[in-house]
PDB file of N, CA and C in Angstrom:
ATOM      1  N   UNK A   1       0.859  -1.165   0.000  1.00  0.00           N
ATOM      2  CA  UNK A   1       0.000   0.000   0.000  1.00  0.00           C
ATOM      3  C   UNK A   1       0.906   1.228   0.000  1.00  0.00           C
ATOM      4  N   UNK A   2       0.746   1.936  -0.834  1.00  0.00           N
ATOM      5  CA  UNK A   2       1.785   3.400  -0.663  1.00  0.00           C
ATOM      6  C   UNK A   2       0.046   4.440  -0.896  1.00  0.00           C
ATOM      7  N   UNK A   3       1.116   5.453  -0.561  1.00  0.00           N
ATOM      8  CA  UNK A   3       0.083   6.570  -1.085  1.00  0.00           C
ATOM      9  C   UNK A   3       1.093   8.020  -1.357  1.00  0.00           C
ATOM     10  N   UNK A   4       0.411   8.588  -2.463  1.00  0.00           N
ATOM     11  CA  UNK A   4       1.476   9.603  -3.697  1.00  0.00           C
ATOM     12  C   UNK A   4       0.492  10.706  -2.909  1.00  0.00           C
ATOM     13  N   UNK A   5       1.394  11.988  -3.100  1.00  0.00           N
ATOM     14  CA  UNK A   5       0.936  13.250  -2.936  1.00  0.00           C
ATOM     15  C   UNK A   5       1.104  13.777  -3.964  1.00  0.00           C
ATOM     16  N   UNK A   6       0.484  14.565  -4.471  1.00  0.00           N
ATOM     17  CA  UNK A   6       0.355  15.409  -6.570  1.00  0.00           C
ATOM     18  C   UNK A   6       0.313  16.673  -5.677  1.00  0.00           C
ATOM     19  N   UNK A   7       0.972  17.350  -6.526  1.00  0.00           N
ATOM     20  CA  UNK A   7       0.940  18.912  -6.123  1.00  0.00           C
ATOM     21  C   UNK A   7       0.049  19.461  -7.391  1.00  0.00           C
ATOM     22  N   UNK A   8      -0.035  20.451  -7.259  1.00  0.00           N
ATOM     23  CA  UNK A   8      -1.148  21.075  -7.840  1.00  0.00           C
ATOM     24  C   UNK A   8      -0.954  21.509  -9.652  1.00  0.00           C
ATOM     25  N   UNK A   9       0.453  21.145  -9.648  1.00  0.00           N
ATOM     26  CA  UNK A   9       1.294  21.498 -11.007  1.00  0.00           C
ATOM     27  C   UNK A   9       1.090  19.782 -11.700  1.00  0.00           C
ATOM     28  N   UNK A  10       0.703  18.487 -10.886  1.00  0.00           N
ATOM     29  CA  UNK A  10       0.992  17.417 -11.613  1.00  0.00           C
ATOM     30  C   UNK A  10       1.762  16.868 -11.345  1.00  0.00           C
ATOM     31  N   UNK A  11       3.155  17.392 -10.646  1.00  0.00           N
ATOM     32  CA  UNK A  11       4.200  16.624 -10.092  1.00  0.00           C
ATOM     33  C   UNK A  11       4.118  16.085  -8.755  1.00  0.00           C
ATOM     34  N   UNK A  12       4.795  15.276  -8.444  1.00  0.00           N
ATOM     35  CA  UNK A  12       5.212  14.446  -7.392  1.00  0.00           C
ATOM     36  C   UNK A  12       5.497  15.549  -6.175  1.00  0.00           C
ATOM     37  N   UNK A  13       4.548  15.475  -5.092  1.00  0.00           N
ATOM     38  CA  UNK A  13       5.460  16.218  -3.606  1.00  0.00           C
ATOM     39  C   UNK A  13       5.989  14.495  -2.652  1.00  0.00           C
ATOM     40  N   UNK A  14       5.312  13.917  -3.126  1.00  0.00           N
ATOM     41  CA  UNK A  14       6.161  12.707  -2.290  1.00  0.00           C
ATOM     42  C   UNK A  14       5.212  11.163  -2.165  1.00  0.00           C
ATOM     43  N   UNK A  15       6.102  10.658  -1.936  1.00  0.00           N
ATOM     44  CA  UNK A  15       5.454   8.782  -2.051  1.00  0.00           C
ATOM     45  C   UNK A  15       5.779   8.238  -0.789  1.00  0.00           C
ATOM     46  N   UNK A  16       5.090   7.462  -0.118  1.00  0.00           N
ATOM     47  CA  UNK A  16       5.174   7.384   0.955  1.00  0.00           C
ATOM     48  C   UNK A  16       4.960   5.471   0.873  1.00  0.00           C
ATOM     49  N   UNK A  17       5.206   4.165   1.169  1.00  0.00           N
ATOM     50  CA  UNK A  17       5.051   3.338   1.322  1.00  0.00           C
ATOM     51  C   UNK A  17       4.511   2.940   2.673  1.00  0.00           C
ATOM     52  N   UNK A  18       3.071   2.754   2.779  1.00  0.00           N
ATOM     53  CA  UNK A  18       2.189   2.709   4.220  1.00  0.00           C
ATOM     54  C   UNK A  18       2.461   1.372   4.567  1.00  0.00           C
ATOM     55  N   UNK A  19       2.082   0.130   3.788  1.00  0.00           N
ATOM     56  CA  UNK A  19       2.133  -1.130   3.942  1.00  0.00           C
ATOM     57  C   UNK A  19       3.209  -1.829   3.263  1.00  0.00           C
ATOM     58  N   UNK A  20       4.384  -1.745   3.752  1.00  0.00           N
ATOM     59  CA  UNK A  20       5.715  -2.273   2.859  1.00  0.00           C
ATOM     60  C   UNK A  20       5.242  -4.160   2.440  1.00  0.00           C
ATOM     61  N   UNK A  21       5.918  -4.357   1.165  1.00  0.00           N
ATOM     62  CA  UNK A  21       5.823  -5.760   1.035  1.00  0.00           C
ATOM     63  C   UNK A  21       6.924  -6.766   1.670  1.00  0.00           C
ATOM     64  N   UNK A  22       7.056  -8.256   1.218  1.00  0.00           N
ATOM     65  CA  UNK A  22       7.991  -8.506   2.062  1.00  0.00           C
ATOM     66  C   UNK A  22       8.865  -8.850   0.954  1.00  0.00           C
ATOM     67  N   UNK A  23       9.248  -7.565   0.118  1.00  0.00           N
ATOM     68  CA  UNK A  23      10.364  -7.866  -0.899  1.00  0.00           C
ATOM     69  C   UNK A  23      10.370  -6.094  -0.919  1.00  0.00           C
ATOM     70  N   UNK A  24      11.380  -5.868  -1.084  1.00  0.00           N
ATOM     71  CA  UNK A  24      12.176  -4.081  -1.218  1.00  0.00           C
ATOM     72  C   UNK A  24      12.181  -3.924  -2.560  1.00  0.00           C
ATOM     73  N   UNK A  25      12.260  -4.931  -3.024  1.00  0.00           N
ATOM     74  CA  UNK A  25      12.388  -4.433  -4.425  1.00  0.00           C
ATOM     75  C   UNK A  25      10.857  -4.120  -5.490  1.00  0.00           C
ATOM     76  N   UNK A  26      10.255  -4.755  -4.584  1.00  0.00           N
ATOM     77  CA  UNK A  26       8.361  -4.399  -5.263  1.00  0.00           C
ATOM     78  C   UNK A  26       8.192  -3.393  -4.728  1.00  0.00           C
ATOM     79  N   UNK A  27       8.459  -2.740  -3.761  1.00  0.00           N
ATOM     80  CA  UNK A  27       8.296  -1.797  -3.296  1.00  0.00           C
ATOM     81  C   UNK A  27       8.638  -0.166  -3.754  1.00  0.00           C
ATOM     82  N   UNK A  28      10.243  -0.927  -4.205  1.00  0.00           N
ATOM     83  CA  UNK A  28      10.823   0.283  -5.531  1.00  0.00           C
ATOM     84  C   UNK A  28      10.340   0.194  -6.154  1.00  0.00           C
ATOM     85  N   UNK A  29       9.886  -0.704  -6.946  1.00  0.00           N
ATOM     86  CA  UNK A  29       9.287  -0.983  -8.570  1.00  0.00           C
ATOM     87  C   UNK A  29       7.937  -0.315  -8.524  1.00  0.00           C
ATOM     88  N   UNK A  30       6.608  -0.253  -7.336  1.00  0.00           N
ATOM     89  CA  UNK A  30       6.102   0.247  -7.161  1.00  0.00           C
ATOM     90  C   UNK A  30       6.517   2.119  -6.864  1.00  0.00           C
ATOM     91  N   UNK A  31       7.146   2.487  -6.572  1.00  0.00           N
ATOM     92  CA  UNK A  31       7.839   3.986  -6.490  1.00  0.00           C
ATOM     93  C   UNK A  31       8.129   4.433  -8.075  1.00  0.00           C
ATOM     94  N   UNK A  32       8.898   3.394  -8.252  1.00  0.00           N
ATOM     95  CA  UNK A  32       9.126   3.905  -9.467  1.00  0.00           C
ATOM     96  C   UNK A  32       8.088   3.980 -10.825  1.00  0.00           C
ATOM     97  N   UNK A  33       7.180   2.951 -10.655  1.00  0.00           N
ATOM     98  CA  UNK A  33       6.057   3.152 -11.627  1.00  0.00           C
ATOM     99  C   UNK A  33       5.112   4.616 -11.497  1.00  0.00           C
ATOM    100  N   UNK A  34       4.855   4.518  -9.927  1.00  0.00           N
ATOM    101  CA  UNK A  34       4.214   6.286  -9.997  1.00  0.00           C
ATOM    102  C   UNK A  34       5.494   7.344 -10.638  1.00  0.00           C
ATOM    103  N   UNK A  35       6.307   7.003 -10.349  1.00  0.00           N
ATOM    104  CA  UNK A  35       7.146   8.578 -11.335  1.00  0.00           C
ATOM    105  C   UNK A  35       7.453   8.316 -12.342  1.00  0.00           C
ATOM    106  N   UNK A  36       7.707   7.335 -12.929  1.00  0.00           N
ATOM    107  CA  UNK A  36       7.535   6.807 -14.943  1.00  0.00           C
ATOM    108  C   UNK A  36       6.087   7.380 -15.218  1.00  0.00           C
ATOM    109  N   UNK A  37       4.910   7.771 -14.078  1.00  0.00           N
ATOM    110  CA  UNK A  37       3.487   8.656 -14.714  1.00  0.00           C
ATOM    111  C   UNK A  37       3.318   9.293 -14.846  1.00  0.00           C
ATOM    112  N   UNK A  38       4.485  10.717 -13.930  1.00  0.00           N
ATOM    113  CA  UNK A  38       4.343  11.858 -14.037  1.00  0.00           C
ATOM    114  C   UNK A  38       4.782  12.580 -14.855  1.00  0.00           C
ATOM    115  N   UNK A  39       4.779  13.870 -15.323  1.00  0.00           N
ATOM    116  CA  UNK A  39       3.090  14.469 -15.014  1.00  0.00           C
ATOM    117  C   UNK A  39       2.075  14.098 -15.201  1.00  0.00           C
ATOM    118  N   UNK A  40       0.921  14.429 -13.843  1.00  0.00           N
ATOM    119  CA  UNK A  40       0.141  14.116 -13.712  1.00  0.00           C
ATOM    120  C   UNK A  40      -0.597  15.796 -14.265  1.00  0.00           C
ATOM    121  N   UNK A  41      -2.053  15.418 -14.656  1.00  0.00           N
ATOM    122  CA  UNK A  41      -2.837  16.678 -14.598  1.00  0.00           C
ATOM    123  C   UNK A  41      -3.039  17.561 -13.580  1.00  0.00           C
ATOM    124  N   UNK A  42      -2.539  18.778 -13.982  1.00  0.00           N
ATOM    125  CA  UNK A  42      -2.866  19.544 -12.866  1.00  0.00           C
ATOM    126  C   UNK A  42      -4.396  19.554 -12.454  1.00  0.00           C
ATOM    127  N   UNK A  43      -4.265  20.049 -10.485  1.00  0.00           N
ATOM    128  CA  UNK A  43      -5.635  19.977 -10.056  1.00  0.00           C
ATOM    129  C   UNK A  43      -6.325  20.998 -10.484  1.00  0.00           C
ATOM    130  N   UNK A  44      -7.545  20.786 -10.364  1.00  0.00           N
ATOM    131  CA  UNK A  44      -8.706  21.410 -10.954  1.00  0.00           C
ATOM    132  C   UNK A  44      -8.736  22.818 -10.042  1.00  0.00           C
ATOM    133  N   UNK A  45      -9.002  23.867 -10.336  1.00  0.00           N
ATOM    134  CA  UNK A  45      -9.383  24.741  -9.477  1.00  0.00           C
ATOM    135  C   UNK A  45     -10.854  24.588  -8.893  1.00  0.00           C
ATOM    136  N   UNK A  46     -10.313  24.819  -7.429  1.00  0.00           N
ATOM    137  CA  UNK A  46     -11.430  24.930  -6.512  1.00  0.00           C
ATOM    138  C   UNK A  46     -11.872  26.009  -5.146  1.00  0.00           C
ATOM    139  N   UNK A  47     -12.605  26.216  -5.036  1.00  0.00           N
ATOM    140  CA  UNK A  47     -12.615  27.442  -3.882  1.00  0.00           C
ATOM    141  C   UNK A  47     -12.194  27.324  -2.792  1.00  0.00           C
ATOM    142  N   UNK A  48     -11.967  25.815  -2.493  1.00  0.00           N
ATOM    143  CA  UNK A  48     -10.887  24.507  -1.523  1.00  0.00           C
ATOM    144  C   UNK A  48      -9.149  25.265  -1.638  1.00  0.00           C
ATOM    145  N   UNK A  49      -8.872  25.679  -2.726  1.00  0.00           N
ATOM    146  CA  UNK A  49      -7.658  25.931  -3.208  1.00  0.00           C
ATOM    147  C   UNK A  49      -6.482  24.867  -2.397  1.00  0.00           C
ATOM    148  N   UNK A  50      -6.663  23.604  -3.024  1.00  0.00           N
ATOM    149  CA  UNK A  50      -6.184  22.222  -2.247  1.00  0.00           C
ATOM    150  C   UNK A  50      -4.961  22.339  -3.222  1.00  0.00           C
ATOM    151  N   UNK A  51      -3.790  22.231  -2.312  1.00  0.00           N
ATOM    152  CA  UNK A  51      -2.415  22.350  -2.976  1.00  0.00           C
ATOM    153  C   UNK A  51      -1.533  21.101  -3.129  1.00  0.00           C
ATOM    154  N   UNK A  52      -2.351  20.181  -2.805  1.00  0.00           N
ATOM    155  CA  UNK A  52      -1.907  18.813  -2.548  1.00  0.00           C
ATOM    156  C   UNK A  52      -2.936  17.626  -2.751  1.00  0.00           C
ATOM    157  N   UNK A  53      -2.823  16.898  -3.730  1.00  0.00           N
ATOM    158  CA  UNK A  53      -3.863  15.802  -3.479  1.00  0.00           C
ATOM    159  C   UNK A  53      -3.109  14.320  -3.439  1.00  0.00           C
ATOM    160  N   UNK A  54      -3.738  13.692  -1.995  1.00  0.00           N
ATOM    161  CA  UNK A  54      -3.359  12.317  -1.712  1.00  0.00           C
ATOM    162  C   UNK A  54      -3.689  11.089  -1.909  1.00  0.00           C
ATOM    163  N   UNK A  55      -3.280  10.288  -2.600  1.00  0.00           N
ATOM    164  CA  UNK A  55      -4.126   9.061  -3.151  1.00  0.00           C
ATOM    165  C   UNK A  55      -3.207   7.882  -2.168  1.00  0.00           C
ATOM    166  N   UNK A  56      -4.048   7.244  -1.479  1.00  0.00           N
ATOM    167  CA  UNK A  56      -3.654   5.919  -1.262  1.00  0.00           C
ATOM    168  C   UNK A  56      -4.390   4.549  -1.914  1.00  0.00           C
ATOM    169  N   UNK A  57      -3.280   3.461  -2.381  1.00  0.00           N
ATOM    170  CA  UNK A  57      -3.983   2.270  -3.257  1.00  0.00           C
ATOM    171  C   UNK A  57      -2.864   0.938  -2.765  1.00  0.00           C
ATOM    172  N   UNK A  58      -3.653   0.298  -2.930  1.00  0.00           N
ATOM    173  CA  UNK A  58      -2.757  -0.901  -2.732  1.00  0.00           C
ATOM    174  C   UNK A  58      -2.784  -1.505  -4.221  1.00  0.00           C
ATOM    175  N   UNK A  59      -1.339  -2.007  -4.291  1.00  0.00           N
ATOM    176  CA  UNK A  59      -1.245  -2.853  -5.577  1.00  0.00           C
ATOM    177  C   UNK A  59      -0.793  -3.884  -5.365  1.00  0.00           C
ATOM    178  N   UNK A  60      -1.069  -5.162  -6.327  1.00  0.00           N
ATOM    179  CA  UNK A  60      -0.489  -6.312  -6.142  1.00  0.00           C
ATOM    180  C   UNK A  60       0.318  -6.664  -7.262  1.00  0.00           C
ATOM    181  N   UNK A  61       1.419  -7.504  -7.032  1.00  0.00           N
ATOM    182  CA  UNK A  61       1.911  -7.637  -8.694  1.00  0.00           C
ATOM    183  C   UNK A  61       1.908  -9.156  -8.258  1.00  0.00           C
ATOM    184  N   UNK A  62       1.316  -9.689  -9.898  1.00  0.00           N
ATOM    185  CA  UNK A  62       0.634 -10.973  -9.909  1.00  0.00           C
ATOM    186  C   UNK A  62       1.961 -11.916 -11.040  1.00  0.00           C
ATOM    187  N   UNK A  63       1.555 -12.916 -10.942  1.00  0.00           N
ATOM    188  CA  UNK A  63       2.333 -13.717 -12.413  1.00  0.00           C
ATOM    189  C   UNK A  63       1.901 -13.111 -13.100  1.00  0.00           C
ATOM    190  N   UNK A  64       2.774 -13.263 -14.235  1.00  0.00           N
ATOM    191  CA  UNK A  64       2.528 -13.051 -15.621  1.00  0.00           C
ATOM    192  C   UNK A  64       2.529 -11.704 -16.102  1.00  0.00           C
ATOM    193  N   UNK A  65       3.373 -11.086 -14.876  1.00  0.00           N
ATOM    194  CA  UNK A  65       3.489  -9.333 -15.096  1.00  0.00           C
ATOM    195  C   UNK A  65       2.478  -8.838 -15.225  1.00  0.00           C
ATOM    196  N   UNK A  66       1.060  -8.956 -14.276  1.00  0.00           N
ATOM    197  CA  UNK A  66       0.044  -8.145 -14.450  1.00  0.00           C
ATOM    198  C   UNK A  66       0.181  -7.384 -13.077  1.00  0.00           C
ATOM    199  N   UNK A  67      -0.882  -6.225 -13.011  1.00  0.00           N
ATOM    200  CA  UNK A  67      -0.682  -5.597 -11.668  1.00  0.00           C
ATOM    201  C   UNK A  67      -2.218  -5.522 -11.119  1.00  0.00           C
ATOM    202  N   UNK A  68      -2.502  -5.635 -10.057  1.00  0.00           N
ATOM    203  CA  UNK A  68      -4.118  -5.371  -9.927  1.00  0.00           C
ATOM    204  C   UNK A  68      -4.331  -4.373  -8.535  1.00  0.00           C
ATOM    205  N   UNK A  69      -4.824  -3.161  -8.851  1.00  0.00           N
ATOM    206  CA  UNK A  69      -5.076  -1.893  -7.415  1.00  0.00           C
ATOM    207  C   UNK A  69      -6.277  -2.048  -6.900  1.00  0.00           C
ATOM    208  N   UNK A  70      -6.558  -1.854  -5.887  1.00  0.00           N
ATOM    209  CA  UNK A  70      -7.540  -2.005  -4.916  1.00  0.00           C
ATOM    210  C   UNK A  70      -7.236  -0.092  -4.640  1.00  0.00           C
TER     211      UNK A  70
END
C-alpha cells in the first residue's frame, strides 16, 4: 500500500510506502512506476484551493506481469 501526494502542477510532492511488502524491491518498482506517470494533470481549481492531493492504493503484482489496485 503506498500513497502519492500530486501537487497542484501534476508533479510528485512525495510517495510514501504505508504497507511495505515482504520484498524491497516491489516496493521500488512500485515507487518507481508512480514517477515513470508523471506528469500528472494539474488539479482542478477549486474554492478549496487544495495544494496537494493524496491518493492511497494498494497494488499487487501478480504472475505473468500483471498488476491489480484495490
Amino acid at each position: 500500500m503506498l500513497t502519492v501526494g500530486i501537487k497542484r502542477d501534476g508533479t510528485i510532492h512525495e510517495i510514501k510506502i504505508i504497507k511495505p511488502s515482504d520484498y524491497k524491491f516491489l516496493d521500488e518498482a512500485a515507487k518507481h512506476i508512480v514517477k515513470l506517470a508523471q506528469p500528472f494533470d494539474p488539479l482542478p481549481e477549486t474554492k478549496d484551493r487544495v495544494d496537494i492531493l493524496y491518493i492511497t492504493r494498494t497494488w499487487q503484482f501478480l504472475p505473468g506481469h500483471l498488476l491489480r489496485q484495490k
